[in-house]
Protein backbone atom coordinates (compact mmCIF):
# COMPACT_ATOMS: atom_id res chain seq x y z
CA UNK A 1 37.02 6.03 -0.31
CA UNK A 2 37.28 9.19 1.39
CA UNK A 3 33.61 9.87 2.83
CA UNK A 4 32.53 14.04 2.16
CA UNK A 5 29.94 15.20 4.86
CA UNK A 6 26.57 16.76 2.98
CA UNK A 7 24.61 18.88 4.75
CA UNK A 8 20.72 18.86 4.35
CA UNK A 9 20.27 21.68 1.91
CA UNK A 10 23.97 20.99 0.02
CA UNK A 11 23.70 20.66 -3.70
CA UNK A 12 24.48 17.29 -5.50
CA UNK A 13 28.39 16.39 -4.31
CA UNK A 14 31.07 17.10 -7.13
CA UNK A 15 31.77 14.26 -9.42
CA UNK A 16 34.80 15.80 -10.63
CA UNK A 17 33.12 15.65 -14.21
CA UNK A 18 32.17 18.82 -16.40
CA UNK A 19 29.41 18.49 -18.83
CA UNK A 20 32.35 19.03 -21.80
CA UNK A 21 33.49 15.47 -20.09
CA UNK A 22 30.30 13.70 -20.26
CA UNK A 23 29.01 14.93 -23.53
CA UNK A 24 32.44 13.29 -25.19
CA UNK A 25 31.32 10.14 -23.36
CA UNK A 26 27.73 10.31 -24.51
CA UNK A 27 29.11 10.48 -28.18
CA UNK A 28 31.43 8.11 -28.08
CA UNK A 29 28.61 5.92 -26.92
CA UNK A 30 26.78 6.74 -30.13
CA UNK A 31 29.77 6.76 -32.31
CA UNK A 32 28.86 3.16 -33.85
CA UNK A 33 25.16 4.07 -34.37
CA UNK A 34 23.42 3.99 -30.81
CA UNK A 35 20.28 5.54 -31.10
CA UNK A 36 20.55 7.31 -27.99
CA UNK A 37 22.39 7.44 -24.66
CA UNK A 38 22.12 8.13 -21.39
CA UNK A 39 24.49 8.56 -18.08
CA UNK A 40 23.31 7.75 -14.57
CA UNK A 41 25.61 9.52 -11.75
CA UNK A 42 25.27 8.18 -8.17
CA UNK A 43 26.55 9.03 -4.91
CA UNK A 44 24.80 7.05 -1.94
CA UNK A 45 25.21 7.21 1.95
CA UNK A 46 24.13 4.76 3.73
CA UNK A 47 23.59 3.36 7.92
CA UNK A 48 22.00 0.41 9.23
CA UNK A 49 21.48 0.05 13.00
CA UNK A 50 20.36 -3.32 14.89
CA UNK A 51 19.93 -4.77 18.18
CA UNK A 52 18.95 -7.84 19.74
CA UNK A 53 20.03 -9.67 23.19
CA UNK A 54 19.32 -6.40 24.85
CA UNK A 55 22.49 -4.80 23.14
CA UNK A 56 23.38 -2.84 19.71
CA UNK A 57 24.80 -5.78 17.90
CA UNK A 58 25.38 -4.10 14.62
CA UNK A 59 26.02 -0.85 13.21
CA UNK A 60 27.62 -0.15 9.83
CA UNK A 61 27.87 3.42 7.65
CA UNK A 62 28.48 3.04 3.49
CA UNK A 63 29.33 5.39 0.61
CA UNK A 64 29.18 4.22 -2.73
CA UNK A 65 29.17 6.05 -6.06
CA UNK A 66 29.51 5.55 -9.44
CA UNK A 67 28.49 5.78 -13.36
CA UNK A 68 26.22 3.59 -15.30
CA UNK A 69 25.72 4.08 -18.96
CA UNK A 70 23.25 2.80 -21.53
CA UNK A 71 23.10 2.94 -25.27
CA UNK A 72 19.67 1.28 -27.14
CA UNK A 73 20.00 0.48 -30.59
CA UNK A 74 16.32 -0.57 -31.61
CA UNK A 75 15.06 -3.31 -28.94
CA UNK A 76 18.61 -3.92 -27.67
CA UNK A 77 20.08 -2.13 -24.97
CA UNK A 78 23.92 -2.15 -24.31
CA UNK A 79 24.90 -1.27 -20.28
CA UNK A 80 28.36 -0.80 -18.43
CA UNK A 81 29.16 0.98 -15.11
CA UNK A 82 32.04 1.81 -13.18
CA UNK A 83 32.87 2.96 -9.82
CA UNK A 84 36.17 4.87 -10.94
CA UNK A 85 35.17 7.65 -12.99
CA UNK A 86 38.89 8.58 -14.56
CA UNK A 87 38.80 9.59 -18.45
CA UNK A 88 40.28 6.05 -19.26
CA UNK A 89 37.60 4.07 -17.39
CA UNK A 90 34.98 5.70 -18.88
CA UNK A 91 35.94 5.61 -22.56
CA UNK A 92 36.32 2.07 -21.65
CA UNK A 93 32.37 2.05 -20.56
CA UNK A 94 31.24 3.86 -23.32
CA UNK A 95 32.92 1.58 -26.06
CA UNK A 96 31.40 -1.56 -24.26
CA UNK A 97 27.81 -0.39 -23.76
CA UNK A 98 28.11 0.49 -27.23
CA UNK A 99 29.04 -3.02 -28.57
CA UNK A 100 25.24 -3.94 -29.33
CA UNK A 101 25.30 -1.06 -32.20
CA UNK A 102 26.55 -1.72 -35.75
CA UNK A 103 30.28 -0.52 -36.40
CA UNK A 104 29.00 2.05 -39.11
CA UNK A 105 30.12 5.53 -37.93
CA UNK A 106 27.49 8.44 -37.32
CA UNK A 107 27.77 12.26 -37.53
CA UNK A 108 26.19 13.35 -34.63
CA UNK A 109 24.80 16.91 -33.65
CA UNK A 110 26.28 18.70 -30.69
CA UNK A 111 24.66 18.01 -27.18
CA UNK A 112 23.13 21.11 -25.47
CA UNK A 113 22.26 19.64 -21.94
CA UNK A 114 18.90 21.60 -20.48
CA UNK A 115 18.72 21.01 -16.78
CA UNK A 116 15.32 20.18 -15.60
CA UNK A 117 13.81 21.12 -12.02
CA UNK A 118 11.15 19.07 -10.31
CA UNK A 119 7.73 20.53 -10.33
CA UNK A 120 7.98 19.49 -6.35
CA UNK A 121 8.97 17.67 -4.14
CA UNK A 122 8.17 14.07 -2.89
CA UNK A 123 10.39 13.89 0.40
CA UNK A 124 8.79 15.11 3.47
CA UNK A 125 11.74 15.06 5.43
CA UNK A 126 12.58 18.77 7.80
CA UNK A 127 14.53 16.11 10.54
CA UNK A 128 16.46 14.56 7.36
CA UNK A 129 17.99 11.27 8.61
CA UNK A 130 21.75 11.93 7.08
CA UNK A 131 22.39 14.83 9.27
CA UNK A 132 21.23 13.87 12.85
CA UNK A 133 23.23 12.51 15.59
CA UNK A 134 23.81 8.56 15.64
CA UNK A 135 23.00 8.87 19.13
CA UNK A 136 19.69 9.85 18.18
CA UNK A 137 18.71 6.88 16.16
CA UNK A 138 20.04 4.87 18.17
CA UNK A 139 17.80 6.11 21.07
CA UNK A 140 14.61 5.39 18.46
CA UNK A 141 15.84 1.82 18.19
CA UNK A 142 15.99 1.29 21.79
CA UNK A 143 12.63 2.86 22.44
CA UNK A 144 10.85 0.40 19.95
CA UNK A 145 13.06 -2.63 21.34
CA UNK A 146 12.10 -1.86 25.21
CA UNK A 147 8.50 -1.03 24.43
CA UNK A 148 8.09 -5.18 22.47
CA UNK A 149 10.08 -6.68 25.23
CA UNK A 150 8.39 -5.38 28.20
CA UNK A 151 4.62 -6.10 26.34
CA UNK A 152 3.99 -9.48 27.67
CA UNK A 153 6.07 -11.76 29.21
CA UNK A 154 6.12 -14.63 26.99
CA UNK A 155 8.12 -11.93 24.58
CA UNK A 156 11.38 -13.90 24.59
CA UNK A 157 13.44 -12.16 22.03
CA UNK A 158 13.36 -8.72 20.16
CA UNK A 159 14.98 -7.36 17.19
CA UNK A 160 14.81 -3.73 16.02
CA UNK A 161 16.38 -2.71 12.33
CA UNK A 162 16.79 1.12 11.81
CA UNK A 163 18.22 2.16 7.73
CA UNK A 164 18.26 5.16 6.48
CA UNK A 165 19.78 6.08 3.08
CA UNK A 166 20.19 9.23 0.96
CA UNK A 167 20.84 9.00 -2.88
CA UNK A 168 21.96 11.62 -4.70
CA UNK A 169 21.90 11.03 -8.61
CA UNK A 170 22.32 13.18 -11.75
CA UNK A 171 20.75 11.78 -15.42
CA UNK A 172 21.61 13.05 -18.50
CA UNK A 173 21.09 11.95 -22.15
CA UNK A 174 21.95 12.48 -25.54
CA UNK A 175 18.63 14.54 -26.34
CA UNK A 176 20.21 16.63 -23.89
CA UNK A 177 18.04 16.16 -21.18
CA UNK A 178 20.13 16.81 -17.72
CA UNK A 179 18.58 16.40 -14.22
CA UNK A 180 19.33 16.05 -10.42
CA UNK A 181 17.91 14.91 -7.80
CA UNK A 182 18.30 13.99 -3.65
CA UNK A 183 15.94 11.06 -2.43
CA UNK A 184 16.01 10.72 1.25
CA UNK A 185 14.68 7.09 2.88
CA UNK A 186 14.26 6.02 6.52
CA UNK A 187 13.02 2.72 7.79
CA UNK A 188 12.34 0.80 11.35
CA UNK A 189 10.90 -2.06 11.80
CA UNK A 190 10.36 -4.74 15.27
CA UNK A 191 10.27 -8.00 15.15
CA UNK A 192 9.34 -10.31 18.33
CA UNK A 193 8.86 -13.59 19.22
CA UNK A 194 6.73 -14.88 21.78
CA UNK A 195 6.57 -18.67 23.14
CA UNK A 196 4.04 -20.23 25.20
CA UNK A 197 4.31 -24.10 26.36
CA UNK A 198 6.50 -25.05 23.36
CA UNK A 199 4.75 -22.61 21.01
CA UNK A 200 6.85 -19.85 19.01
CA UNK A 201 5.43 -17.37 16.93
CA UNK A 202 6.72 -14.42 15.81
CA UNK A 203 5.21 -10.59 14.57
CA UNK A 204 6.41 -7.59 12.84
CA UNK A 205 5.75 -3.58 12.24
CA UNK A 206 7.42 -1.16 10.89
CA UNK A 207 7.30 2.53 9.48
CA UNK A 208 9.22 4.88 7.53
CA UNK A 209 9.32 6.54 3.76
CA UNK A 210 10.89 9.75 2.14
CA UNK A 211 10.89 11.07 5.42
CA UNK A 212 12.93 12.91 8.15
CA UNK A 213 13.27 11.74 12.09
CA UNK A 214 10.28 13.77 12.81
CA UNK A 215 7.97 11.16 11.27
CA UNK A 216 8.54 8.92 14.42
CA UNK A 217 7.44 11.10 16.94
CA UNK A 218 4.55 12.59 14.58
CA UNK A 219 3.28 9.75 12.34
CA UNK A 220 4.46 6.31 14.14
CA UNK A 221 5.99 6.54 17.93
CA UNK A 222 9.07 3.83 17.86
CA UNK A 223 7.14 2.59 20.98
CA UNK A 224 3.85 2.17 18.76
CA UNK A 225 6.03 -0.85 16.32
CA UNK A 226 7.50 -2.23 19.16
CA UNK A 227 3.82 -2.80 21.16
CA UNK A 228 2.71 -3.68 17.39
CA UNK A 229 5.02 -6.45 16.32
CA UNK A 230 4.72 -8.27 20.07
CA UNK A 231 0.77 -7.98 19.69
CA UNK A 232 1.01 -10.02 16.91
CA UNK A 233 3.36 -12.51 18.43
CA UNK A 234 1.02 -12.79 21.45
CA UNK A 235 -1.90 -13.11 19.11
CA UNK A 236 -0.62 -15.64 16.96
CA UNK A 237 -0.20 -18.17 20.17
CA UNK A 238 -3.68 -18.08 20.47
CA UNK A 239 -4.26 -19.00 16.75
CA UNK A 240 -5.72 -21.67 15.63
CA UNK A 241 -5.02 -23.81 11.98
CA UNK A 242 -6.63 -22.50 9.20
CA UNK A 243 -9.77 -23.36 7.70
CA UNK A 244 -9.72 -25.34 4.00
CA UNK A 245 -11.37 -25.08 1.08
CA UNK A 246 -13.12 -22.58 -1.32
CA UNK A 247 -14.82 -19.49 0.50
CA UNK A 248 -15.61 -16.13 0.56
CA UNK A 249 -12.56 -13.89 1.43
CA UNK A 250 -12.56 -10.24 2.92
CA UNK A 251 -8.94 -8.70 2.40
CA UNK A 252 -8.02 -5.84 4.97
CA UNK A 253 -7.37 -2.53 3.63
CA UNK A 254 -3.96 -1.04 3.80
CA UNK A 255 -2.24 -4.62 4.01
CA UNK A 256 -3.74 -6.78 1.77
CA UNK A 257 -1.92 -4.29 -1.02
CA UNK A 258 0.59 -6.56 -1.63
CA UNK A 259 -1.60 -8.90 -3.61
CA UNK A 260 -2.59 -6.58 -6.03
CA UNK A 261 0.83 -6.03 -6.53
CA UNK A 262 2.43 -9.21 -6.89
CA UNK A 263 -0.99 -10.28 -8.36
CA UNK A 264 -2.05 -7.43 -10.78
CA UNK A 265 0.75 -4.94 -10.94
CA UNK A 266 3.80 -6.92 -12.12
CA UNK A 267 1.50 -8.10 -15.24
CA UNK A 268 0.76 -4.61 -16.39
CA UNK A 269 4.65 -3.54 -16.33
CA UNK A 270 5.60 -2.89 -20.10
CA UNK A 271 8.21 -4.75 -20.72
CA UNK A 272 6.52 -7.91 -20.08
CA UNK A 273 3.22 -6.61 -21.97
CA UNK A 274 5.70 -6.07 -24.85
CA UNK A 275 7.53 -9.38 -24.12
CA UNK A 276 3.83 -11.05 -24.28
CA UNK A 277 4.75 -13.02 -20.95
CA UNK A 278 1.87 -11.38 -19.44
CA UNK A 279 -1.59 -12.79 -19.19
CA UNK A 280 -2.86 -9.11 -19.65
CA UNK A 281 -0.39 -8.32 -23.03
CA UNK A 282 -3.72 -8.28 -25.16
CA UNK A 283 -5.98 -7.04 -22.70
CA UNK A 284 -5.65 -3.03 -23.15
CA UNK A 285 -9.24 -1.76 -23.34
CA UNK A 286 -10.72 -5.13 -22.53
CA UNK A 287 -12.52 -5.90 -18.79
CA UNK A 288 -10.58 -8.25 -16.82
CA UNK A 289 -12.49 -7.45 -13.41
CA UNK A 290 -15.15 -6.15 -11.41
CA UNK A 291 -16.54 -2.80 -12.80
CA UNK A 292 -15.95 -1.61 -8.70
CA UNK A 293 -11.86 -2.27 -9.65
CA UNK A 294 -9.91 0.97 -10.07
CA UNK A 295 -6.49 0.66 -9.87
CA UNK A 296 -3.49 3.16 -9.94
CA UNK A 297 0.05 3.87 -9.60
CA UNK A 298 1.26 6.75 -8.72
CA UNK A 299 5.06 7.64 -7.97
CA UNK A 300 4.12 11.44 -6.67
CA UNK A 301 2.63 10.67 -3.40
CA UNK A 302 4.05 12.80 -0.63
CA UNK A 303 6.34 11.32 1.90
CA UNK A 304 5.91 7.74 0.06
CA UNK A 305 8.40 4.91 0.77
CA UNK A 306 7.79 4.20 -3.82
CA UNK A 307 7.97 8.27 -4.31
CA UNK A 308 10.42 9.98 -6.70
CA UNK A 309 10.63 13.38 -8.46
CA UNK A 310 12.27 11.96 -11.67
CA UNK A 311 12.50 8.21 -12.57
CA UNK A 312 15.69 6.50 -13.17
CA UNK A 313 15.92 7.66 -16.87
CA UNK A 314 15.02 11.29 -16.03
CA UNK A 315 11.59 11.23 -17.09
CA UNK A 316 8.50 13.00 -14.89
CA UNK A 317 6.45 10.61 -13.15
CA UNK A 318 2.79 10.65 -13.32
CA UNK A 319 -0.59 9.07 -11.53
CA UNK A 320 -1.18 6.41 -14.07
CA UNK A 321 -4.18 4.71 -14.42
CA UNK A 322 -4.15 0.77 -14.88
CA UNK A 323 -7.27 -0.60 -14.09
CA UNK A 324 -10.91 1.97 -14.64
CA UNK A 325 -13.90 0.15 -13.55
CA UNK A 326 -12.31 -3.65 -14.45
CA UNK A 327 -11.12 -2.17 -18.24
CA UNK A 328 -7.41 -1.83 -18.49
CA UNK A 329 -6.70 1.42 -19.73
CA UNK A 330 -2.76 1.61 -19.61
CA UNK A 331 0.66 0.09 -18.79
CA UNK A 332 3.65 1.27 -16.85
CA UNK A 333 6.64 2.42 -18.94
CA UNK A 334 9.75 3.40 -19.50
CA UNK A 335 11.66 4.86 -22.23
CA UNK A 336 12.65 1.54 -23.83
CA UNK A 337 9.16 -0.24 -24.14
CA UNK A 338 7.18 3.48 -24.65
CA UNK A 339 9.31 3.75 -28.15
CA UNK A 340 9.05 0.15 -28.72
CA UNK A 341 4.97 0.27 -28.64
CA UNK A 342 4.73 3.71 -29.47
CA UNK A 343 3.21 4.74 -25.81
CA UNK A 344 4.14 7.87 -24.15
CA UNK A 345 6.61 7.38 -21.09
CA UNK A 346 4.46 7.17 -17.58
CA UNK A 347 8.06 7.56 -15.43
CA UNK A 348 8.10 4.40 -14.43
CA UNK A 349 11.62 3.79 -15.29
CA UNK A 350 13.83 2.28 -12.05
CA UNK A 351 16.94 0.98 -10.89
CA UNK A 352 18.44 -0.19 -8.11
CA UNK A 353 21.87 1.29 -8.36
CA UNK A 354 24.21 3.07 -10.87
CA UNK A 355 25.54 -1.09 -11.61
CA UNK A 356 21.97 -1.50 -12.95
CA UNK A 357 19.99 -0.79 -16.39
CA UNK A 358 16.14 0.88 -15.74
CA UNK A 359 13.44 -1.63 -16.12
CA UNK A 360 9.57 -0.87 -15.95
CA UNK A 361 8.35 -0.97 -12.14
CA UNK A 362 5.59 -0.06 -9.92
CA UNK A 363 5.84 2.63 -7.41
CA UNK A 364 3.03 3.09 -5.16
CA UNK A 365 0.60 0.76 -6.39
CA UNK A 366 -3.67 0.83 -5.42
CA UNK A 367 -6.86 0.16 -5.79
CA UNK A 368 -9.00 2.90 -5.40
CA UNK A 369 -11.38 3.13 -2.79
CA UNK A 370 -15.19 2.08 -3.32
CA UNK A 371 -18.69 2.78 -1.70
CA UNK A 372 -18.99 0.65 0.78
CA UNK A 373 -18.97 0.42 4.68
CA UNK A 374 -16.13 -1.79 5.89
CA UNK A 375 -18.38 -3.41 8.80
CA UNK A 376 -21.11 -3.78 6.14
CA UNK A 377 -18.67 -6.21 3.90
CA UNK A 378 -18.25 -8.44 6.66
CA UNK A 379 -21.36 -8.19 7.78
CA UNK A 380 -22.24 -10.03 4.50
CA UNK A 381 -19.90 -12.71 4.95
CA UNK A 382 -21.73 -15.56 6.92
CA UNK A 383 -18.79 -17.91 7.13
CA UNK A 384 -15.50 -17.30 5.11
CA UNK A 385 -12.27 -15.58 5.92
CA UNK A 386 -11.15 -12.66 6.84
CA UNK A 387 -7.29 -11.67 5.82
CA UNK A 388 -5.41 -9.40 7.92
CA UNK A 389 -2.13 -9.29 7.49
CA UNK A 390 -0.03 -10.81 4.20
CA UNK A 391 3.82 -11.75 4.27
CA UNK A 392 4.13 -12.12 0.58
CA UNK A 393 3.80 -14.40 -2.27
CA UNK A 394 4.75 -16.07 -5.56
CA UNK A 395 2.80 -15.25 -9.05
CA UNK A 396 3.63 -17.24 -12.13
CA UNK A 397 3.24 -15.89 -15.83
CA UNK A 398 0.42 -18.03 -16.06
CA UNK A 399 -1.19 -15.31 -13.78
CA UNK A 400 -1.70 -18.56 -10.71
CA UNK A 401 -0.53 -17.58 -7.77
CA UNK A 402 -0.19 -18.49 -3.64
CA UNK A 403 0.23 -15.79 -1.21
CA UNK A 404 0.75 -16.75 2.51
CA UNK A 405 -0.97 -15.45 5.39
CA UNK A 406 0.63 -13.79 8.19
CA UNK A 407 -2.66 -13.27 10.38
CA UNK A 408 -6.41 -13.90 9.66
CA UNK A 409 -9.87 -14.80 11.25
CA UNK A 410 -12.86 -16.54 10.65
CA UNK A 411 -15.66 -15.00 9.90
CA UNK A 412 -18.95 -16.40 11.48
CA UNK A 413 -21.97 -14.70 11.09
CA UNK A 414 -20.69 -11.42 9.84
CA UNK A 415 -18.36 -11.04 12.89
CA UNK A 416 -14.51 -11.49 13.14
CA UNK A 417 -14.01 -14.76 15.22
CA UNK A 418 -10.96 -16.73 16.25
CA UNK A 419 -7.53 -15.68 14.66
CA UNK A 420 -5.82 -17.88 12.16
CA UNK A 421 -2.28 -18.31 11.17
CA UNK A 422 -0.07 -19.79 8.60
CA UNK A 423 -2.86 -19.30 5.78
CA UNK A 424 -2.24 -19.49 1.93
CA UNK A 425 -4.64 -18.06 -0.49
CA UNK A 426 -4.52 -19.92 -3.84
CA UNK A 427 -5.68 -18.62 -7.02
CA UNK A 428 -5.30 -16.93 -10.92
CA UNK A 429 -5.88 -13.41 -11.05
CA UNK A 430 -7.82 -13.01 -13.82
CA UNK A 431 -10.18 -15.40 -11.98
CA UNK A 432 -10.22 -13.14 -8.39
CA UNK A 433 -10.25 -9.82 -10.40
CA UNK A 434 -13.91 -11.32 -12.03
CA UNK A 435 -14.52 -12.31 -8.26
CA UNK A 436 -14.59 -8.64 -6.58
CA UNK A 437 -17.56 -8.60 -4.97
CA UNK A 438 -17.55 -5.65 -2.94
CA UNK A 439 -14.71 -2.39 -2.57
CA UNK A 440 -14.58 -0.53 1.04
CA UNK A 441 -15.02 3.27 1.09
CA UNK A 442 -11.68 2.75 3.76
CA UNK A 443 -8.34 3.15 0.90
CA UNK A 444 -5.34 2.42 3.41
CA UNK A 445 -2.02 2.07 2.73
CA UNK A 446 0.63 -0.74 4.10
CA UNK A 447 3.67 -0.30 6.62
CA UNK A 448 5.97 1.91 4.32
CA UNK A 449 9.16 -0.89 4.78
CA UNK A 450 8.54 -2.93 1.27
CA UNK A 451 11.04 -3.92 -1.48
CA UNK A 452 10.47 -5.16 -4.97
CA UNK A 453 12.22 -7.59 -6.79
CA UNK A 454 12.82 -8.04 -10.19
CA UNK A 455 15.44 -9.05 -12.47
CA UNK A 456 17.83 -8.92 -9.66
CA UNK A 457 17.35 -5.39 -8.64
CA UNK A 458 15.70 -4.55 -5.79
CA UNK A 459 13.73 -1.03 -5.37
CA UNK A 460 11.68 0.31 -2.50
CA UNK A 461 7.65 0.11 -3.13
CA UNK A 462 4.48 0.78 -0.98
CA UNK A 463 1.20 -0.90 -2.02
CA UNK A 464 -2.77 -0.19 -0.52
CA UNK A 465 -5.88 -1.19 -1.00
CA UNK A 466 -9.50 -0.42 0.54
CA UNK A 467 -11.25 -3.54 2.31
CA UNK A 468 -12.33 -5.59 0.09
CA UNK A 469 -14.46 -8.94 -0.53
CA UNK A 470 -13.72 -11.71 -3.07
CA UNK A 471 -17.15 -13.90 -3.41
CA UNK A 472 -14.32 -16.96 -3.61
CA UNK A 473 -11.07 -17.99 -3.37
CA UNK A 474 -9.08 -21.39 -2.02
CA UNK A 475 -7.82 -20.62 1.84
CA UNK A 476 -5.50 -23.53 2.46
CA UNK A 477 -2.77 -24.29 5.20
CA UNK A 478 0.48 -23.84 5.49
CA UNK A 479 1.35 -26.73 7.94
């Protein structure tokens, strides 16, 4: 494919479609009786930079773009996509994602597409990552790389990833909504290992979001990840095994986000509230927590890694409220589940790529911050443990789930004592949402590098979360 240079402030590339082309497409789609349609136009450029052994060992540049197009018919949906976008191949797409209707015909109105504009703008990008030098990046992944390695001298290896992507996509539908969009990204991230008489252990940081170049000299200095990630590493050697056993827990604000997520969020997605394979599907307007629990999501965030001006279906996101003082008070939706249980759309409609359908998923998810002094929460604590740093987990529908520990410490006597690693927490959610004892005044967000899974699509998130202490939970070990 022949690649077509965009400059920062270029308009969406030509598709080589008119909207006489794609409103024929749109009712063919609905010429079996669809209830409605929609198109999703992509064009994506992508680069990926990384080095290890003290040399650029990878570096690789993408374009893809294509069509994806959707026709529901009650609860079902009907998808196809293409990446060739002649008249043939997409009459083609249009009479297969229209399959799941019945073969009765349907006189349909004309389609009078209304373009929509974003009420802002979620990218804070003035350096945008696209239209700079290679050179350049390349010089912020050597930065990070030289700043890890030279840290301590039981560093042994480094690797710095730099990716940067920008997405261009146009939505329309057969109410005759019609929008466009450009969504910058930028990410880098260190990794290092240290080793100490026979000992490895490794750390990470990383930074990035809807941003431009500037961010790393402004925000987060490439040297500041690389210092970060071997920190940990050197930390870690000194760690010992982790305590066992049911305890009081403090999580850290900004990372300990990602249990709320995997924890919380996932449950209070739509399509599994509709689905009932959520513990929470019967829970709207019922307390499930601590009255201090206020939790949000909210797509419009400035800058965010989980920000968008439209969702994948076109729709304005909003600041939706999940959780207000342990009550759930709504769900996150997209078109398909808000008609199904007659809610109205929050934008929370996603998709990986044009080859996928839009599902219900979080953005930037939170809880709120709370009254209290961070040192005064572990202050309280006179022997428990205290969780920096999470590397993920697994939740099952049964709302159990085990999260491991990247870093933590004891607690002794209110104070942070000796770090920790290779730490699981164990637990139901229901059961550590009743168990939030105390919310910090200190709302941070995580390293803006995380991805979301679901279904088999894969979207970019950022999660946060004040300090916080659970009166109990299991802390077990890992080895």
């Amino acid at each position: 494919m022949v690649r077509r240079k965009i400059s920062a402030k270029a308009e969406l590339p030509d598709f080589q479609l008119k909207p006489a082309d794609l409103k024929r497409i749109l009712s063919l789609a609905l010429a079996r009786g669809g209830d409605f349609a929609d198109i999703f136009l992509e064009y994506r450029t992508s680069l990926s930079i990384l080095m290890e052994e003290d040399i650029i060992k990878e570096s690789s540049e993408s374009v893809t773009m294509g069509l994806g197009l959707r026709v529901i018919h009650r609860d079902r949906t009907g998808y196809a996509y293409t990446n060739d976008l002649s008249e043939e191949k997409l009459r083609s797409v249009a009479l297969t994602a229209s399959a799941i209707a019945s073969s009765r015909t349907r006189q349909l109105r004309p389609i009078r597409f209304r373009l929509q504009r974003p009420d802002g703008d979620v990218a804070r990008a003035r350096l945008v990552a696209t239209t700079r030098p290679l050179q350049e990046k390349i010089k912020l992944v050597e930065r990070a790389y030289q700043s890890a390695l030279r840290h301590d001298p039981v560093i042994k290896k480094v690797q710095v990833a730099y990716g940067e992507s920008m997405q261009y996509v146009r939505i329309m539908n057969s109410e005759g909504l019609c929008v466009e969009d450009k969504r910058p990204m930028v990410k880098l991230v260190a990794m290092a290992l240290a080793e100490k008489n026979g000992r490895r252990e490794s750390g990470f940081c990383g930074g990035g979001g809807r941003v431009g170049l500037e961010y790393f000299d402004r925000q987060l200095r490439p040297e500041t990840i690389g210092q970060e990630a071997a920190a940990e590493a050197c930390l870690l050697l000194e760690a010992v095994d982790p305590p066992a056993g049911e305890m009081p827990v403090v999580l850290s604000p900004g990372h300990s986000g990602v249990l709320i997520h995997e924890a919380v969020g996932h449950l209070l997605e739509a399509d599994f509230i509709r689905k009932k394979t959520s513990v929470l599907w019967n829970k709207l307007g019922k307390n499930v927590g601590s009255q201090q629990l206020n939790i949000y999501d909210d797509p419009t965030l400035p800058g965010f890694r989980g920000s968008y001006n439209f969702d994948d279906e076109g729709s304005r996101p909003q600041k939706t409220l999940l959780v207000e003082k342990g009550v759930v008070r709504g769900f996150l939706q997209d078109m398909l589940s808000s008609r199904l249980m007659k809610k109205d759309k929050t934008g929370h409609g996603r998709r990986q790529d044009f080859s996928c359908w839009p599902l219900p998923r979080m953005a930037n998810t939170y809880i709120d911050r709370g009254e209290y002094d961070p040192e005064e929460i572990i202050r309280s604590v006179k022997k428990g443990f205290y969780v920096s740093r999470l590397s993920g987990g697994q939740v099952e529908d049964s709302g159990q789930f085990t999260f491991s520990v990247t870093l933590g410490y004891l607690i002794e006597d209110g104070r942070l004592g000796r770090p920790v690693r290779q730490a699981t927490l164990i637990g139901t959610n229901l059961d550590i949402l009743q168990k939030v004892e105390m919310v910090g005044s200190d709302l941070e967000f995580g390293w803006q590098t995380g991805t979301c899974s679901k279904e088999g699509q894969d979207v970019p998130v950022a999660d946060g979360c004040p300090t916080m202490k659970i009166s109990g939970m299991t802390v077990g070990g890992l080895r």
